[in-house]
C-alpha atoms as a PDB file:
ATOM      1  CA  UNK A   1       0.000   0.000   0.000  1.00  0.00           C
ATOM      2  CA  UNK A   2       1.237   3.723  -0.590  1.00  0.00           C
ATOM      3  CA  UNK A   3       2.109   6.211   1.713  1.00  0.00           C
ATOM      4  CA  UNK A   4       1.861   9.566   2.213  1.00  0.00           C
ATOM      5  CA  UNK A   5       4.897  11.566   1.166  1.00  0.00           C
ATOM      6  CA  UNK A   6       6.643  12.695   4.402  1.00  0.00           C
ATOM      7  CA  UNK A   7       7.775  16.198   4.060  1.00  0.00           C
ATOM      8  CA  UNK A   8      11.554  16.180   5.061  1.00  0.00           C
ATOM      9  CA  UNK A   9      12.806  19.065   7.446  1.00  0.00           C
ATOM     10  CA  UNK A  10      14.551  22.094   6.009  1.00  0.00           C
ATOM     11  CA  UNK A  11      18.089  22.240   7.004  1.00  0.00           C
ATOM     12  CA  UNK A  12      18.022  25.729   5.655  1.00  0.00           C
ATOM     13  CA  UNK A  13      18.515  27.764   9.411  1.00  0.00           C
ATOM     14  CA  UNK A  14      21.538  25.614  10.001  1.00  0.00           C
ATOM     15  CA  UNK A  15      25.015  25.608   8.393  1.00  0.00           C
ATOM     16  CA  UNK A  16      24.282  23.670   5.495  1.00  0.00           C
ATOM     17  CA  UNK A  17      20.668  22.949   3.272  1.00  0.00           C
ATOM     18  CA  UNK A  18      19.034  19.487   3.376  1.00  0.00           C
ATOM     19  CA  UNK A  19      18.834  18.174   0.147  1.00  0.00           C
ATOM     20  CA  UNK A  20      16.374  15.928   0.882  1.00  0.00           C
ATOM     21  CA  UNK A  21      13.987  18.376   1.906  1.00  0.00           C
ATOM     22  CA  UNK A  22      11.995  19.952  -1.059  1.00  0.00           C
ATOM     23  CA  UNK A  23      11.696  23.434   0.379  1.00  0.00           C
ATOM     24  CA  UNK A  24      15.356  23.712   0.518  1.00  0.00           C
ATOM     25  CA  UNK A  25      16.134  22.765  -2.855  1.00  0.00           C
ATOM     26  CA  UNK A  26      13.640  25.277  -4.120  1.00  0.00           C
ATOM     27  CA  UNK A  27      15.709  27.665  -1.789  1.00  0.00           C
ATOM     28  CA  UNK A  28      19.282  27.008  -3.451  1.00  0.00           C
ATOM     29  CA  UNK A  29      17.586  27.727  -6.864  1.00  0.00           C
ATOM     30  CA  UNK A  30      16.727  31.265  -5.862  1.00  0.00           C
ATOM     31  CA  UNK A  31      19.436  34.075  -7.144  1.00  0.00           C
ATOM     32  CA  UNK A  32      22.295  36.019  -5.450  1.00  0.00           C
ATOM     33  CA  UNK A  33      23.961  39.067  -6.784  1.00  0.00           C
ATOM     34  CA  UNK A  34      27.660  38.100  -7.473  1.00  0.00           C
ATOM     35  CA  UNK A  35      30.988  39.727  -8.525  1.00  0.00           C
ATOM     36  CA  UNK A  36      33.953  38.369 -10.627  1.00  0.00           C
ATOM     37  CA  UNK A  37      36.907  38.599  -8.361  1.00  0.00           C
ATOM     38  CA  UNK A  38      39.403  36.276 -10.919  1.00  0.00           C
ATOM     39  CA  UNK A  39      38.751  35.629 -14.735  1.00  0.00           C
ATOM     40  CA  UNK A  40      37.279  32.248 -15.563  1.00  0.00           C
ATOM     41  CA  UNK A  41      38.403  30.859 -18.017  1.00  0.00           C
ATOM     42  CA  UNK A  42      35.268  29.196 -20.727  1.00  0.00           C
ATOM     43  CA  UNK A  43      33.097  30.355 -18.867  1.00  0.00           C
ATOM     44  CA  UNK A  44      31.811  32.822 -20.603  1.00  0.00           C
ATOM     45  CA  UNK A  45      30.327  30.996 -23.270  1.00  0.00           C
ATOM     46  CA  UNK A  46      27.675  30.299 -20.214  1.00  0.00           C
ATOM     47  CA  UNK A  47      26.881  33.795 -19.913  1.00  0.00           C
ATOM     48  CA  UNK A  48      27.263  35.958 -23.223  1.00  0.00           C
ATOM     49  CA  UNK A  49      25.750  38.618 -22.773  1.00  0.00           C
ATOM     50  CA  UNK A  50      28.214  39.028 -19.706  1.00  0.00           C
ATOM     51  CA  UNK A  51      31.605  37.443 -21.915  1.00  0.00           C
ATOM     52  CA  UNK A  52      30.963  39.441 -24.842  1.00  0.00           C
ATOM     53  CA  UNK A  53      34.225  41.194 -24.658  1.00  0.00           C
ATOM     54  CA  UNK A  54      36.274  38.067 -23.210  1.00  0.00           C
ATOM     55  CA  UNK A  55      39.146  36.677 -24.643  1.00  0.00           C
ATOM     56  CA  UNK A  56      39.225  34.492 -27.307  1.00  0.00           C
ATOM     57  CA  UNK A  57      38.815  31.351 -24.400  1.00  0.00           C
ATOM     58  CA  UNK A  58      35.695  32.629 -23.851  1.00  0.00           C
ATOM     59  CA  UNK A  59      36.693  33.324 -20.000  1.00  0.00           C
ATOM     60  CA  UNK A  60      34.329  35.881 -17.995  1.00  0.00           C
ATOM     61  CA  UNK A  61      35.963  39.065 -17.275  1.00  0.00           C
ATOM     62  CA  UNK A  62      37.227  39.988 -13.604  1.00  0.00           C
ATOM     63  CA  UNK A  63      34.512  41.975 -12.456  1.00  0.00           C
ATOM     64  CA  UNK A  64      31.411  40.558 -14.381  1.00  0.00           C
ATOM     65  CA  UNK A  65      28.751  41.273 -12.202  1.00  0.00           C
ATOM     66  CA  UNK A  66      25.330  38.681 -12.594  1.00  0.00           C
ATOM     67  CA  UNK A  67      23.202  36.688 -11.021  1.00  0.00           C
ATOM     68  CA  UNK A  68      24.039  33.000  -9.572  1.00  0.00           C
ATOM     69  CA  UNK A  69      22.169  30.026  -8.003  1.00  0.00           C
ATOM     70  CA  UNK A  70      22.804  30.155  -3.785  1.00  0.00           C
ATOM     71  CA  UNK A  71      23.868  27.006  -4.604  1.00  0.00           C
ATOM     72  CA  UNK A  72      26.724  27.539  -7.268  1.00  0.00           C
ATOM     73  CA  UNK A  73      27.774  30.880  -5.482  1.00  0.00           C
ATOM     74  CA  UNK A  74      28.351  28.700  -2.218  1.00  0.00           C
ATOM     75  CA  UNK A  75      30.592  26.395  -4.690  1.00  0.00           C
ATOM     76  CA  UNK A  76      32.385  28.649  -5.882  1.00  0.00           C
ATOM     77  CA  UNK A  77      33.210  30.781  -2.738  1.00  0.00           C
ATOM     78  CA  UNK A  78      36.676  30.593  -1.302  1.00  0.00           C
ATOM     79  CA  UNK A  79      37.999  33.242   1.118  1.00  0.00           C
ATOM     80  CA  UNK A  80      41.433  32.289   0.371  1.00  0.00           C
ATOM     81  CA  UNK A  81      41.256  32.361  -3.958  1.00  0.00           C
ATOM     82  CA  UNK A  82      38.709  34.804  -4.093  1.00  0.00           C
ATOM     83  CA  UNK A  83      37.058  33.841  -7.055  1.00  0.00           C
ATOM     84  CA  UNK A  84      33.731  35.694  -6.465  1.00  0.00           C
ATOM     85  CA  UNK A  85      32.326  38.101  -3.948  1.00  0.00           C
ATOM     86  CA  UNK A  86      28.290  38.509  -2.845  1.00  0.00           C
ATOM     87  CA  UNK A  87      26.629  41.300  -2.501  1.00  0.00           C
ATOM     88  CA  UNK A  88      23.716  41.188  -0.257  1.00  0.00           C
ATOM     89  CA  UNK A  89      19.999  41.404  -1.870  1.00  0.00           C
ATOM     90  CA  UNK A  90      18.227  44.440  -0.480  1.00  0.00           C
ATOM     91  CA  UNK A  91      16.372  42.897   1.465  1.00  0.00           C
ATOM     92  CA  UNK A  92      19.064  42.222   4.124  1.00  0.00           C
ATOM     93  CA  UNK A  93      20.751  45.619   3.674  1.00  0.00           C
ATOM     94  CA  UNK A  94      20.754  47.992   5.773  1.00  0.00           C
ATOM     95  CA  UNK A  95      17.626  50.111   4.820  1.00  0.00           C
ATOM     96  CA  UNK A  96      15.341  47.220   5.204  1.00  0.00           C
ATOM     97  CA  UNK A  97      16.539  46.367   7.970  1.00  0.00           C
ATOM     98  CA  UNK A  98      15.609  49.408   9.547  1.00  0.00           C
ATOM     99  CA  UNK A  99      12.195  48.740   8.318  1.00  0.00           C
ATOM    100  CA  UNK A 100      12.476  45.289   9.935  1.00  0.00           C
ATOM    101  CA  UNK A 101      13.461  46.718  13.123  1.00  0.00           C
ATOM    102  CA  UNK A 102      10.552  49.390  13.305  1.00  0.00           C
ATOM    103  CA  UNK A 103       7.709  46.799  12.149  1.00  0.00           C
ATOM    104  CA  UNK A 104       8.239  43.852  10.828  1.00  0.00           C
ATOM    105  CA  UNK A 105       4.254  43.025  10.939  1.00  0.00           C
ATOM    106  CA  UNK A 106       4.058  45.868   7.968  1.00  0.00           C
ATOM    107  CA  UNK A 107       6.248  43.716   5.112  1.00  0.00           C
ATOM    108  CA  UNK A 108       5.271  41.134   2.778  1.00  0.00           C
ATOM    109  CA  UNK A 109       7.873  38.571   3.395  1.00  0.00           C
ATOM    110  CA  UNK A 110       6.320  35.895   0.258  1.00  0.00           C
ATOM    111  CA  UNK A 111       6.517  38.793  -2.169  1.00  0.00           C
ATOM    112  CA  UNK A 112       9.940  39.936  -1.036  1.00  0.00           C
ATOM    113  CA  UNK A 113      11.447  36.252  -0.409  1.00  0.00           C
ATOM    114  CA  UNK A 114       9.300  33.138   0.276  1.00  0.00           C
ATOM    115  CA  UNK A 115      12.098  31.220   2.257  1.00  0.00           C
ATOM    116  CA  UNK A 116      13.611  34.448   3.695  1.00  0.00           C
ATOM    117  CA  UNK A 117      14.470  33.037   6.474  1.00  0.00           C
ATOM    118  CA  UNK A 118      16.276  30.534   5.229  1.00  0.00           C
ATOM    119  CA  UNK A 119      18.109  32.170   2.453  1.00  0.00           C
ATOM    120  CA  UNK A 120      19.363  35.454   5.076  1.00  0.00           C
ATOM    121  CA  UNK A 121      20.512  32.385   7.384  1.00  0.00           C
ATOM    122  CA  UNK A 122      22.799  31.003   3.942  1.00  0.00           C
ATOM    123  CA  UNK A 123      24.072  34.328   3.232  1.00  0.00           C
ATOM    124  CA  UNK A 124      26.243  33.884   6.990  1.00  0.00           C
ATOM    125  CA  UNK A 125      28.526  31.641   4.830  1.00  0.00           C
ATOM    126  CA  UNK A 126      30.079  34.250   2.770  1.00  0.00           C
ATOM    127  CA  UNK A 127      31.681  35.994   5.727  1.00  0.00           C
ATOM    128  CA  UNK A 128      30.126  39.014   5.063  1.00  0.00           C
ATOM    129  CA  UNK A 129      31.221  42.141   7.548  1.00  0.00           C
ATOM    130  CA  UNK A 130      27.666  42.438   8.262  1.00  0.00           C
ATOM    131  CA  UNK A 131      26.841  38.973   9.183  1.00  0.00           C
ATOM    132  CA  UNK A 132      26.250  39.377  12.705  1.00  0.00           C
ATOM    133  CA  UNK A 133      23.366  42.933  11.936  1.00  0.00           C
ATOM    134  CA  UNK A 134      21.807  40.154   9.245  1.00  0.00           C
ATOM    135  CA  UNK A 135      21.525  37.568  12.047  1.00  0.00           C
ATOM    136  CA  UNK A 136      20.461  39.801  14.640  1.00  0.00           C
ATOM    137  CA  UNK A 137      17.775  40.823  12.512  1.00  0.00           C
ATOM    138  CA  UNK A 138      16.610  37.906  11.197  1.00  0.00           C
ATOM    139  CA  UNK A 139      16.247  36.943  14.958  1.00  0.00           C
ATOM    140  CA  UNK A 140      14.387  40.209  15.624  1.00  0.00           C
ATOM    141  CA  UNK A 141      11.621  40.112  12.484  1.00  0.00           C
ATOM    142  CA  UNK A 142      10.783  36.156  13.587  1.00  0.00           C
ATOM    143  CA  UNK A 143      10.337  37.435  17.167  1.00  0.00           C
ATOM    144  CA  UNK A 144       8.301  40.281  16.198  1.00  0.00           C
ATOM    145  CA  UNK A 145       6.230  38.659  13.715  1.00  0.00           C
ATOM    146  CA  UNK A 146       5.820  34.976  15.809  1.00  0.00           C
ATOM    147  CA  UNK A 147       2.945  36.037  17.809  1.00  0.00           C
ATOM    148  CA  UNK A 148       0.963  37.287  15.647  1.00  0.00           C
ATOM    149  CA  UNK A 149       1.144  34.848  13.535  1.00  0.00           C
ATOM    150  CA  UNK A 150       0.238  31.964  16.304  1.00  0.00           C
ATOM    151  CA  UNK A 151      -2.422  34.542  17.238  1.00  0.00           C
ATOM    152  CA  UNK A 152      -4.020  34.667  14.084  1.00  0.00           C
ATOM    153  CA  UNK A 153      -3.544  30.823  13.712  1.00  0.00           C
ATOM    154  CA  UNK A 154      -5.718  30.773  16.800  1.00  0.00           C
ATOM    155  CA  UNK A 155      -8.260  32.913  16.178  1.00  0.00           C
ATOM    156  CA  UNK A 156      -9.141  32.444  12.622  1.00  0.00           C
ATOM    157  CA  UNK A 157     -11.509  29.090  13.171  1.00  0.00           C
ATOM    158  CA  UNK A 158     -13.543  28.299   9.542  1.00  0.00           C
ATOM    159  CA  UNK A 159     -12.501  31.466   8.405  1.00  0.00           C
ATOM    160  CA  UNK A 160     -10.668  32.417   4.977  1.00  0.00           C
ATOM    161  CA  UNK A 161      -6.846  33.174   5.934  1.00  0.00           C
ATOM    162  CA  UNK A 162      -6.002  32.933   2.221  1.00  0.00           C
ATOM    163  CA  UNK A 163      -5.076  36.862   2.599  1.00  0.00           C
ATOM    164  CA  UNK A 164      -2.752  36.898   6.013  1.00  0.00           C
ATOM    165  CA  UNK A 165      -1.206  33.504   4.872  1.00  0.00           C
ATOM    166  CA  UNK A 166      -0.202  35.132   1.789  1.00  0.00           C
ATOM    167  CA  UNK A 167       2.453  37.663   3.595  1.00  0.00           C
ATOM    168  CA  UNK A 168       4.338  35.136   5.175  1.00  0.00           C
ATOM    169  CA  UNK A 169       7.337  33.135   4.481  1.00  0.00           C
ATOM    170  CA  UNK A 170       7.318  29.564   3.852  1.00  0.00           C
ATOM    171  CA  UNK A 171       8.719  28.536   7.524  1.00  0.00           C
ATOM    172  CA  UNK A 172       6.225  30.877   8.756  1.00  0.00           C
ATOM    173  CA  UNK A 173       3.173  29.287   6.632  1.00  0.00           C
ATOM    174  CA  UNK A 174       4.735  26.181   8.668  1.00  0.00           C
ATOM    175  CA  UNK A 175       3.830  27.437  12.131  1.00  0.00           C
ATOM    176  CA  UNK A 176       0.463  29.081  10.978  1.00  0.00           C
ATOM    177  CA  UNK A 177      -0.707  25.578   9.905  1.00  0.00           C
ATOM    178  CA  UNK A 178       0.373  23.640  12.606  1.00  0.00           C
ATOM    179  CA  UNK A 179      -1.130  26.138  15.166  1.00  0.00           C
ATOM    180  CA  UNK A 180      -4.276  26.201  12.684  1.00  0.00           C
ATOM    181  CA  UNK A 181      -3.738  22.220  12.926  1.00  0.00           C
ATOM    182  CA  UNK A 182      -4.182  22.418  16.735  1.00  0.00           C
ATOM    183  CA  UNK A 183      -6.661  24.802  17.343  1.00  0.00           C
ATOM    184  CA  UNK A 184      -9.185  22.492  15.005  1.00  0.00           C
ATOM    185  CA  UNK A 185      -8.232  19.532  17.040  1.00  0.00           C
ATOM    186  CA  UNK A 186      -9.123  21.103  20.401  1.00  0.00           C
ATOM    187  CA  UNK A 187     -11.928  22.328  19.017  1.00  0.00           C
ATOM    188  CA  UNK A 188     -12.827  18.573  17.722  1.00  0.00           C
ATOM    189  CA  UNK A 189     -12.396  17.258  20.967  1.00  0.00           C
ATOM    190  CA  UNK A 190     -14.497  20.037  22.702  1.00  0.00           C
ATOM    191  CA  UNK A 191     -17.243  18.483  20.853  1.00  0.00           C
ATOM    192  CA  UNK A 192     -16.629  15.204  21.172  1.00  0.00           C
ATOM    193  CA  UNK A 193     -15.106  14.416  17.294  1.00  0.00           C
ATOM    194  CA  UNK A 194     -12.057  13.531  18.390  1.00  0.00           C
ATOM    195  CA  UNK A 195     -11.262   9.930  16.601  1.00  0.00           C
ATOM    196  CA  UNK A 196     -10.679   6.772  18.810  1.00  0.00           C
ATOM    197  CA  UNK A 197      -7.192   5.563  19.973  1.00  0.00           C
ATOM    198  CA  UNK A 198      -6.469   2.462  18.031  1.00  0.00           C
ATOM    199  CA  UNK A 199      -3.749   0.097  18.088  1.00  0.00           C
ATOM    200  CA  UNK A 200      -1.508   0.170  15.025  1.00  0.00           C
ATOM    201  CA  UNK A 201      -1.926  -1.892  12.180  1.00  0.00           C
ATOM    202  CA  UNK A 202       1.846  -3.730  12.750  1.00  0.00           C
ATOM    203  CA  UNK A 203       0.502  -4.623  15.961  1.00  0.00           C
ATOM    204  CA  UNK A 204      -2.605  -6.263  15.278  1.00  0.00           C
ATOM    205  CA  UNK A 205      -0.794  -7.567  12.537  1.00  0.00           C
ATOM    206  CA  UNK A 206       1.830  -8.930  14.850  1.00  0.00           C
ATOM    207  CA  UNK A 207      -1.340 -10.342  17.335  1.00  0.00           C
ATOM    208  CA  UNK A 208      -2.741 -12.321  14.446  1.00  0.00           C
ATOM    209  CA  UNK A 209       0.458 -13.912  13.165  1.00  0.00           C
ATOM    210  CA  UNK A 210       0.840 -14.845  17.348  1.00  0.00           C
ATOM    211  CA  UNK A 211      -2.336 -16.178  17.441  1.00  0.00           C
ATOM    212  CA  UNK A 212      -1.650 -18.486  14.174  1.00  0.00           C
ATOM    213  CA  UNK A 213       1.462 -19.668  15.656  1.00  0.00           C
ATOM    214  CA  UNK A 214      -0.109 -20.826  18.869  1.00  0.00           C
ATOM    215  CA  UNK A 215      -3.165 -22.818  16.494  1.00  0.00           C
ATOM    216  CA  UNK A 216      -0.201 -24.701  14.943  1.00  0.00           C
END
């Protein structure tokens, strides 16, 4: 018989992605601003609109600037060879993070990022002077947005949540639905619909093949 697929935790807030998990390989497709610190060489054959002007190996210039997968920018990051520098996205610069830091309730998070979470906790691995103001506030918007999130999960019983749900971030969506998840199970039990403990099918499976063994 078939199961269910079992999502797989996101790895994402930790030092490295989960690539079993579905959300986080979704995440290491999404885009990062890059610089050129070394040419490379035939590479630019990959990107010619950027290697237009590249020697006749087709390298990309030193100090092509373009977009790369989080994925391929954490390959190809090296603090010792400097091949590439990242530049932050805007939404963990400074200016939004003074926007972050007055109200974090006010900003779509989907529209500006939908694993934001995640993807500010990746950028840490460039070594980035302002790693520790990203993590900080990161910390700060999940504080200041948590509660009103689980409040709203708790307080929005058969109603349409189509509209707050779509301002959060994926990991947020998370908590919404499991506090969603356990405010209509309370509420089941309040009226009595909560469904029967039963023992698992492996062990009346197990009971059977017992009882068998004592017929014989």
């Amino acid at each position: 018989m078939s199961e269910a697929y079992l999502p797989v935790e996101s790895g994402a807030l930790g030092p490295e992605e989960n690539f079993l998990s579905l959300d986080d390989i979704l995440m290491s497709q999404e885009k990062l601003p890059v610089r050129v610190e070394t040419s490379m060489p035939r590479l630019g054959a990959f990107f010619l609109e950027r290697g237009a002007d590249a020697e006749s190996d087709h390298a990309l210039p030193q100090g092509t600037k373009l977009e790369l997968p989080l994925w391929l920018a954490k390959g190809l990051f090296d603090t010792k060879r400097r091949i590439l520098s990242v530049e932050l996205p805007k939404m963990y610069q400074e200016g939004w993070r003074t926007v972050f830091s007055a109200d974090a309730n006010v900003v779509d998070l989907h529209k500006m990022g939908p694993h934001f979470y995640g993807f500010g906790s990746q950028l840490l691995h460039f070594d980035s002077p302002e790693n520790a103001d990203i993590s900080q506030s990161l910390l700060q918007t999940f504080i200041g947005r948590f509660r009103r999130i689980m409040d709203s999960s708790q307080n929005s019983y058969n109603e349409d949540t189509s509209a707050l749900v779509a301002r959060l971030d994926e990991m947020e969506r998370g908590l919404f639905q499991i506090g969603q998840k356990g405010l209509n199970d309370f509420q089941s039990w309040e009226k009595g619909q909560a469904s029967q403990i039963t023992a698992s099918s492996l062990v009346q499976n197990y009971k059977k093949r017992k009882f068998t063994n004592m017929e014989d």
